[in-house]
PDB file of N, CA and C in Angstrom:
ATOM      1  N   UNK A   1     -24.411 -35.868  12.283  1.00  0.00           N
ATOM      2  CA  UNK A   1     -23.614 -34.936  13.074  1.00  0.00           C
ATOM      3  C   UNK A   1     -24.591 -33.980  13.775  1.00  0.00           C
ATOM      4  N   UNK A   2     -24.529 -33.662  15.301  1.00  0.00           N
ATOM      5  CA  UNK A   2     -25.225 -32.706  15.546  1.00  0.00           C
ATOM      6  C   UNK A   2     -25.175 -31.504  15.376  1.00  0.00           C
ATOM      7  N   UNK A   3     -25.860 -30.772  15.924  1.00  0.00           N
ATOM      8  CA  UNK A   3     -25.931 -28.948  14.942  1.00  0.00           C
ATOM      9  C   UNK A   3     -25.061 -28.307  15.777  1.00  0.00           C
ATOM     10  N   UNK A   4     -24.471 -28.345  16.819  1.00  0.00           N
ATOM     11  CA  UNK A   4     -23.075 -27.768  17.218  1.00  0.00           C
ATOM     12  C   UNK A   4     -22.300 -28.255  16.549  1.00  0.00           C
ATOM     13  N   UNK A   5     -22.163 -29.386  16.053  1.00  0.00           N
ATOM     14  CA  UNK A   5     -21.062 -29.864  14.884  1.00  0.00           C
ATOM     15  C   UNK A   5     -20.893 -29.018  13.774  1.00  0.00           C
ATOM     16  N   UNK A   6     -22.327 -28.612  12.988  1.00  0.00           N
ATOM     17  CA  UNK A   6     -21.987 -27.743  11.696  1.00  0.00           C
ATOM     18  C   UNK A   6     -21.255 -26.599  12.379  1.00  0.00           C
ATOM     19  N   UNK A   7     -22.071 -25.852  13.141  1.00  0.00           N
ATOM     20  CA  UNK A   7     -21.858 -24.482  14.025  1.00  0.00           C
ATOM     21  C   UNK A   7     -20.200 -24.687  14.051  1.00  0.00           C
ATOM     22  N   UNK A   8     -19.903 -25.259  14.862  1.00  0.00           N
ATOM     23  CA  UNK A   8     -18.385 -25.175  15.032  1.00  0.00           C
ATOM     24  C   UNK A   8     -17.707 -25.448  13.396  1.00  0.00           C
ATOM     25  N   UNK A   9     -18.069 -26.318  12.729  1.00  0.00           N
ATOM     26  CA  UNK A   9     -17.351 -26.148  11.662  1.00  0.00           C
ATOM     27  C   UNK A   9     -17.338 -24.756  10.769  1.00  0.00           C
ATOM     28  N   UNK A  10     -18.490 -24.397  10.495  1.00  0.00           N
ATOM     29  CA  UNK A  10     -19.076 -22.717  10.383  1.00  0.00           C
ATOM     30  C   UNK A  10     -17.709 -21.832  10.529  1.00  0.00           C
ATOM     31  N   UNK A  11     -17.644 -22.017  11.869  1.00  0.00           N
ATOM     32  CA  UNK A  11     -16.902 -21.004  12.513  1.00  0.00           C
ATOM     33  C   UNK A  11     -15.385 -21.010  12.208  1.00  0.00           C
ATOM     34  N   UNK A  12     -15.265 -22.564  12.209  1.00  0.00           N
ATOM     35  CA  UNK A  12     -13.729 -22.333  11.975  1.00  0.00           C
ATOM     36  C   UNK A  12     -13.310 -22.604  10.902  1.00  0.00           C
ATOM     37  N   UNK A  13     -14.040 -22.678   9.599  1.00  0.00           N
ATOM     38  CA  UNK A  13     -13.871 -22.358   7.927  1.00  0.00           C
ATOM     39  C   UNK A  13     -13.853 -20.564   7.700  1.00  0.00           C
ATOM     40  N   UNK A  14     -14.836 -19.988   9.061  1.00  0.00           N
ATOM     41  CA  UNK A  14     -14.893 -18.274   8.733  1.00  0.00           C
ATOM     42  C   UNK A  14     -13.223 -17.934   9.052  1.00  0.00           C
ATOM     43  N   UNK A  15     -13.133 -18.023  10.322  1.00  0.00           N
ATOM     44  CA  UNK A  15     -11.601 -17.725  10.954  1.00  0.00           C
ATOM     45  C   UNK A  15     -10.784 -18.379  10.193  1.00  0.00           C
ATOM     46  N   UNK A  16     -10.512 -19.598   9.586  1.00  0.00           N
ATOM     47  CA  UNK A  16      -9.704 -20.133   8.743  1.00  0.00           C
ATOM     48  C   UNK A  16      -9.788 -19.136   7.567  1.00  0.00           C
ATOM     49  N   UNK A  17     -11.128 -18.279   7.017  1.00  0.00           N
ATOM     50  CA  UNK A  17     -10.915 -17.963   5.230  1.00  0.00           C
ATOM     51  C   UNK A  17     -10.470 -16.545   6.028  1.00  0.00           C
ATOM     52  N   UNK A  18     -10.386 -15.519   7.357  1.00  0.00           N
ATOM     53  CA  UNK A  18     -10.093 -14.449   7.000  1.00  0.00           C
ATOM     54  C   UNK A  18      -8.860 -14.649   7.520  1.00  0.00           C
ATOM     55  N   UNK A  19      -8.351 -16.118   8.144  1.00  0.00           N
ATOM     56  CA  UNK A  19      -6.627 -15.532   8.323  1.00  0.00           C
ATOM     57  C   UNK A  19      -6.453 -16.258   7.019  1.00  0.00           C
ATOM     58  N   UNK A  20      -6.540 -16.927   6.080  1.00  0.00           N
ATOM     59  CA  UNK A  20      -6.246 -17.006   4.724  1.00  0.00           C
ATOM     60  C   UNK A  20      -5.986 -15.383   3.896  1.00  0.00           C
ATOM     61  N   UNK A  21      -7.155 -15.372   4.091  1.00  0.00           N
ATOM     62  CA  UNK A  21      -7.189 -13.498   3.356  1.00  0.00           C
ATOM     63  C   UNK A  21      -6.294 -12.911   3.984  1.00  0.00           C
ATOM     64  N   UNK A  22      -6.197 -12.745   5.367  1.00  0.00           N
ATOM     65  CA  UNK A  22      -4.914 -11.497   5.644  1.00  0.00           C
ATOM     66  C   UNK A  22      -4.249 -11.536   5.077  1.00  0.00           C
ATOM     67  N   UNK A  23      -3.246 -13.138   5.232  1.00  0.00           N
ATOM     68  CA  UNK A  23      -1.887 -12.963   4.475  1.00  0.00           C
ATOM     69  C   UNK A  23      -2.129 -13.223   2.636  1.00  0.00           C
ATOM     70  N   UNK A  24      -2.945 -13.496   2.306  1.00  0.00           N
ATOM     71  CA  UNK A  24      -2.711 -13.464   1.044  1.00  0.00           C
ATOM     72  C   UNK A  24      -2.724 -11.452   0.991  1.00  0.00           C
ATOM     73  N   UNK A  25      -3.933 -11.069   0.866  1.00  0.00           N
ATOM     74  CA  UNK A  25      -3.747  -9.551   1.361  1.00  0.00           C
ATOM     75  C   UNK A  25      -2.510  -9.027   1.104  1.00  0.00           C
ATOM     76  N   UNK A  26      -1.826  -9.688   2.272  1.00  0.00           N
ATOM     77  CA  UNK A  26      -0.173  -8.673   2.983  1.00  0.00           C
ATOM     78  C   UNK A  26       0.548  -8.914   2.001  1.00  0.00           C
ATOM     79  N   UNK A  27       0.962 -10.296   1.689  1.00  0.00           N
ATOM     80  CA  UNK A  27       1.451 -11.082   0.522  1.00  0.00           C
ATOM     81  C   UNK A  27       1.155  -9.901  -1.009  1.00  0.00           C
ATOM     82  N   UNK A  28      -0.036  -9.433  -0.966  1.00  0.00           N
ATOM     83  CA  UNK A  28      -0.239  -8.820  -2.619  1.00  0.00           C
ATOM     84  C   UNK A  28      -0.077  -7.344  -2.275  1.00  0.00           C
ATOM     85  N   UNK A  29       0.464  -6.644  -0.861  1.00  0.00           N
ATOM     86  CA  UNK A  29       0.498  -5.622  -0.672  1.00  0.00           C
ATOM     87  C   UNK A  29       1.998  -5.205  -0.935  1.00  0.00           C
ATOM     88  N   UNK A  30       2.670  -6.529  -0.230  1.00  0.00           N
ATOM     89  CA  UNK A  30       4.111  -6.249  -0.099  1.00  0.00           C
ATOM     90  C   UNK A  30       4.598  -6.372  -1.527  1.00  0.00           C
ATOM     91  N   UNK A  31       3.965  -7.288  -2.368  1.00  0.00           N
ATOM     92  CA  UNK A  31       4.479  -7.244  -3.793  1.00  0.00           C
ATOM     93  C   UNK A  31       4.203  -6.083  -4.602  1.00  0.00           C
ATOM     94  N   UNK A  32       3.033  -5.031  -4.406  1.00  0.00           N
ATOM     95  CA  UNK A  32       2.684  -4.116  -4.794  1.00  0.00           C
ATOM     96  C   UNK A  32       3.565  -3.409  -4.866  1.00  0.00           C
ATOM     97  N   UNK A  33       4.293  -2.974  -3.602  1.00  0.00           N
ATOM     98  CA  UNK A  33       4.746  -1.510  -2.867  1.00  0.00           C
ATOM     99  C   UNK A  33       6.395  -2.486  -3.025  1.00  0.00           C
ATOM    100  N   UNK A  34       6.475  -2.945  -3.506  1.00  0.00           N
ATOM    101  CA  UNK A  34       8.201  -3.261  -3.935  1.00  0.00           C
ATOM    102  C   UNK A  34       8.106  -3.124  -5.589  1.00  0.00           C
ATOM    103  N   UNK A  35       7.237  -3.215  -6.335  1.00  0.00           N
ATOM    104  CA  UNK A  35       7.403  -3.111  -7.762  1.00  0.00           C
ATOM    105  C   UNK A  35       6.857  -1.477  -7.771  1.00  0.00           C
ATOM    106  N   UNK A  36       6.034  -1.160  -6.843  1.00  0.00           N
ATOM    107  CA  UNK A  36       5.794   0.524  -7.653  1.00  0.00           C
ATOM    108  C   UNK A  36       5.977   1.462  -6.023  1.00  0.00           C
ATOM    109  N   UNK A  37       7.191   1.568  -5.574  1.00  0.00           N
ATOM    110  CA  UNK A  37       7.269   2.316  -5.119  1.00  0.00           C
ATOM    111  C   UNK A  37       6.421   3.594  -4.432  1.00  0.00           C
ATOM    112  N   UNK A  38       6.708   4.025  -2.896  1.00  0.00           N
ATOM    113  CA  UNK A  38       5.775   5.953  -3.235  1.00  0.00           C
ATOM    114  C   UNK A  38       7.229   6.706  -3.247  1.00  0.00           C
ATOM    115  N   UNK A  39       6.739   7.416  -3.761  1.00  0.00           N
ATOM    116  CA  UNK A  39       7.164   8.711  -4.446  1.00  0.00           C
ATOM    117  C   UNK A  39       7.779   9.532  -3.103  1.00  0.00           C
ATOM    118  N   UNK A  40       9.232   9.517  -3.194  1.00  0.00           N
ATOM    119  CA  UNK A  40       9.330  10.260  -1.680  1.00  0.00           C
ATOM    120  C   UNK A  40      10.290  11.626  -2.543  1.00  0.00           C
ATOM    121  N   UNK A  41      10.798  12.340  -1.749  1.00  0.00           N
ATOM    122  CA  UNK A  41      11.456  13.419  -2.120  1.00  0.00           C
ATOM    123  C   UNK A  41      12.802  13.066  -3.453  1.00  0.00           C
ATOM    124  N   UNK A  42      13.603  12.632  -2.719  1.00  0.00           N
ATOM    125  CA  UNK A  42      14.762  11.743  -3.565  1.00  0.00           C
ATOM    126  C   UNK A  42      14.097  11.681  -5.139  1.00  0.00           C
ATOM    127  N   UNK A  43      13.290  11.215  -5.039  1.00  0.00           N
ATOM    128  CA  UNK A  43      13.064  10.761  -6.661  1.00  0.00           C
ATOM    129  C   UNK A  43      12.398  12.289  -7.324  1.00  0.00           C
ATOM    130  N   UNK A  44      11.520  12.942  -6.558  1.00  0.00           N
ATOM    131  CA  UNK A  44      10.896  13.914  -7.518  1.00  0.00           C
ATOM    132  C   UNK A  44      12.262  15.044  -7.279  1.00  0.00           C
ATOM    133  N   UNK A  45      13.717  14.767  -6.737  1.00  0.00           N
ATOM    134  CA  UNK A  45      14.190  15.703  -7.124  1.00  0.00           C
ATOM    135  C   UNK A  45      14.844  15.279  -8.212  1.00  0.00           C
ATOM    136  N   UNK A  46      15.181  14.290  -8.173  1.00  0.00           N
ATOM    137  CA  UNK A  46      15.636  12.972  -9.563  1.00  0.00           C
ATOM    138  C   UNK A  46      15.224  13.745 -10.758  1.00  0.00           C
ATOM    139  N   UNK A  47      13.679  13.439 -10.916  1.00  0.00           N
ATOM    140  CA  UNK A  47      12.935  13.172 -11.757  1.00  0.00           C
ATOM    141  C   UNK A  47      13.237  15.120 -12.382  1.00  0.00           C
ATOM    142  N   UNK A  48      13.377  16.371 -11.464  1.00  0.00           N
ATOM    143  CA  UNK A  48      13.183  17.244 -11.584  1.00  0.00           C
ATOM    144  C   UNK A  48      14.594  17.480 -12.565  1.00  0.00           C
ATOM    145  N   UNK A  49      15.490  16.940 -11.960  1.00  0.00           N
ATOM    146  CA  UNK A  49      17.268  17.071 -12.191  1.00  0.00           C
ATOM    147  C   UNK A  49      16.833  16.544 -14.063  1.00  0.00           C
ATOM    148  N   UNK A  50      16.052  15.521 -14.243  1.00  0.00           N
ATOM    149  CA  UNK A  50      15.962  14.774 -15.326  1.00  0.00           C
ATOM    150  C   UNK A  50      15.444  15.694 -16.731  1.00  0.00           C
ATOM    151  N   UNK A  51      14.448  16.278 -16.182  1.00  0.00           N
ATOM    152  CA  UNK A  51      13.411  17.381 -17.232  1.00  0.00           C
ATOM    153  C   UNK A  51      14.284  18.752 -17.270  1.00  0.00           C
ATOM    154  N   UNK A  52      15.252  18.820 -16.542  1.00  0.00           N
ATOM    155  CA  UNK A  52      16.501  19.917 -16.457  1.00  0.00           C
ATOM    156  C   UNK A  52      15.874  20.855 -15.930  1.00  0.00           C
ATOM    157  N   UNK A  53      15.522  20.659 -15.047  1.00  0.00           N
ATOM    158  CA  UNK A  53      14.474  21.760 -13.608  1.00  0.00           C
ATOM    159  C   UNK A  53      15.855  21.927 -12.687  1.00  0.00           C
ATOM    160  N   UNK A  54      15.693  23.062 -12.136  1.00  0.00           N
ATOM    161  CA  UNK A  54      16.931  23.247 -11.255  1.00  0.00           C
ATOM    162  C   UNK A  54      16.057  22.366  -9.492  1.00  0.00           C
ATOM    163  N   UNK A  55      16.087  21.356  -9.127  1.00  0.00           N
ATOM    164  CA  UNK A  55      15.226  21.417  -8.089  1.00  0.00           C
ATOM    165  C   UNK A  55      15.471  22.475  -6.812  1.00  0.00           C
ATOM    166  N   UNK A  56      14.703  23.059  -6.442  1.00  0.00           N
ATOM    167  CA  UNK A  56      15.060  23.678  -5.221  1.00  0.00           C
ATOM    168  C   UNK A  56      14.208  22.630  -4.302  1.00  0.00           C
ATOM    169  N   UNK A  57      14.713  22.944  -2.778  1.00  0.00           N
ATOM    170  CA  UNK A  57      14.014  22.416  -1.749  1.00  0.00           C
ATOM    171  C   UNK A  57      12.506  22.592  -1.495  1.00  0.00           C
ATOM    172  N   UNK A  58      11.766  24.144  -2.027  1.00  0.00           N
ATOM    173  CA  UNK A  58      10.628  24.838  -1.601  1.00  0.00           C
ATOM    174  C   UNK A  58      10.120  23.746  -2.665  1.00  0.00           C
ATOM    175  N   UNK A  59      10.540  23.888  -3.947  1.00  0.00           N
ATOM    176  CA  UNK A  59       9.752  23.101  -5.237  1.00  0.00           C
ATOM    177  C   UNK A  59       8.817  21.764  -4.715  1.00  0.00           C
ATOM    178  N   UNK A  60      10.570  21.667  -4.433  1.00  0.00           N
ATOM    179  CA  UNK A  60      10.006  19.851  -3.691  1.00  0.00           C
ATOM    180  C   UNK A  60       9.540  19.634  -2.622  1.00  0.00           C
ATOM    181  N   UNK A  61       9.027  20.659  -1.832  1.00  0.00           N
ATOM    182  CA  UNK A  61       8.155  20.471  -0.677  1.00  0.00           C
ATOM    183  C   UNK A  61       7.155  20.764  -1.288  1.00  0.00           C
ATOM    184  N   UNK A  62       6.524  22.189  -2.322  1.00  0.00           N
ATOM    185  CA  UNK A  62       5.452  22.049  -2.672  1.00  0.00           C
ATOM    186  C   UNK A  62       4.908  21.302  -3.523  1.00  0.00           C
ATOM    187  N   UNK A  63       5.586  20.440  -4.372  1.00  0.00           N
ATOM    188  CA  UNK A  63       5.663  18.816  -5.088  1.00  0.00           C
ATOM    189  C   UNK A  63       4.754  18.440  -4.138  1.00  0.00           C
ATOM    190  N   UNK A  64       5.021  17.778  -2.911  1.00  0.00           N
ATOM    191  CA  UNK A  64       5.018  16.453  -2.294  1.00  0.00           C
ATOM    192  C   UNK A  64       3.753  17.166  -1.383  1.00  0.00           C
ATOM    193  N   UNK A  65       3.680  18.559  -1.074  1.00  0.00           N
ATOM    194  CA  UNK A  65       2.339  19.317  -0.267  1.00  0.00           C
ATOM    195  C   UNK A  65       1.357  19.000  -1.286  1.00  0.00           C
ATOM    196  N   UNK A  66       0.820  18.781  -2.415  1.00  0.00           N
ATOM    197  CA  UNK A  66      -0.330  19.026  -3.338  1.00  0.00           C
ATOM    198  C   UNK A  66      -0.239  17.687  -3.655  1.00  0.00           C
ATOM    199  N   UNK A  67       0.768  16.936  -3.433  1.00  0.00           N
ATOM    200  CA  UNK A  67       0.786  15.337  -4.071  1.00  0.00           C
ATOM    201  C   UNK A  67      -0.136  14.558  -2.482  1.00  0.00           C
ATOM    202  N   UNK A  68       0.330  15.206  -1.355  1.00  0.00           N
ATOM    203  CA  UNK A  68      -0.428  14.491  -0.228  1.00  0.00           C
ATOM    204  C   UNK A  68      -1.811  15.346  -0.308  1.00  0.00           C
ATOM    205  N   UNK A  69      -1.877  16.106  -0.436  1.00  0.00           N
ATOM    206  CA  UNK A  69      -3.484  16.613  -0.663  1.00  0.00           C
ATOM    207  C   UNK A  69      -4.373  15.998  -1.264  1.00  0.00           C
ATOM    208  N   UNK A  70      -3.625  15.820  -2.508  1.00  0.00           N
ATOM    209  CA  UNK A  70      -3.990  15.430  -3.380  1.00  0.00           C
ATOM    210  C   UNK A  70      -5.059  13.624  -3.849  1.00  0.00           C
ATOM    211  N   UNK A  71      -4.256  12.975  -2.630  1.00  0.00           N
ATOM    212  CA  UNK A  71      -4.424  11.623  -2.374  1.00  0.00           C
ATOM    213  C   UNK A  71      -5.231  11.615  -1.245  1.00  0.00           C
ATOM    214  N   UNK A  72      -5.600  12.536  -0.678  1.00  0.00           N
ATOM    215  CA  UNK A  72      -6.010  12.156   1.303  1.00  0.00           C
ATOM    216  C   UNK A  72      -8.051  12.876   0.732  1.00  0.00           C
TER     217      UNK A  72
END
């Protein structure tokens, strides 16, 4: 086989393994973020109602202000 032969094969085993990877990727992202959820307001007022916290609105904005800080 000549050496543009490997070359091209090269190339299209690379492009073949990273559109492999994307979707496996997306595939283990979307399964992620359906079994563990983020955390949006709704639940930490849930969660607040649960521990017998009265939630107020300010609470749960400053909840979710120190929770995005917190992560970034």
């Amino acid at each position: 086989m000549p050496e543009w032969g490997w070359i091209l094969i090269a190339i299209l085993a690379f492009i073949g393994g990273l559109v492999l990877g994307y979707f496996t990727a997306r595939k283990y992202i979307m399964n992620y973020l359906k079994e563990n959820p983020p955390i949006d307001e709704q639940m930490i007022t849930m969660m607040m109602a649960q521990m017998g916290q009265k939630p107020s609105k300010r609470k749960v904005q400053q909840i979710m202000n120190s929770m995005r800080t917190r992560n970034s």
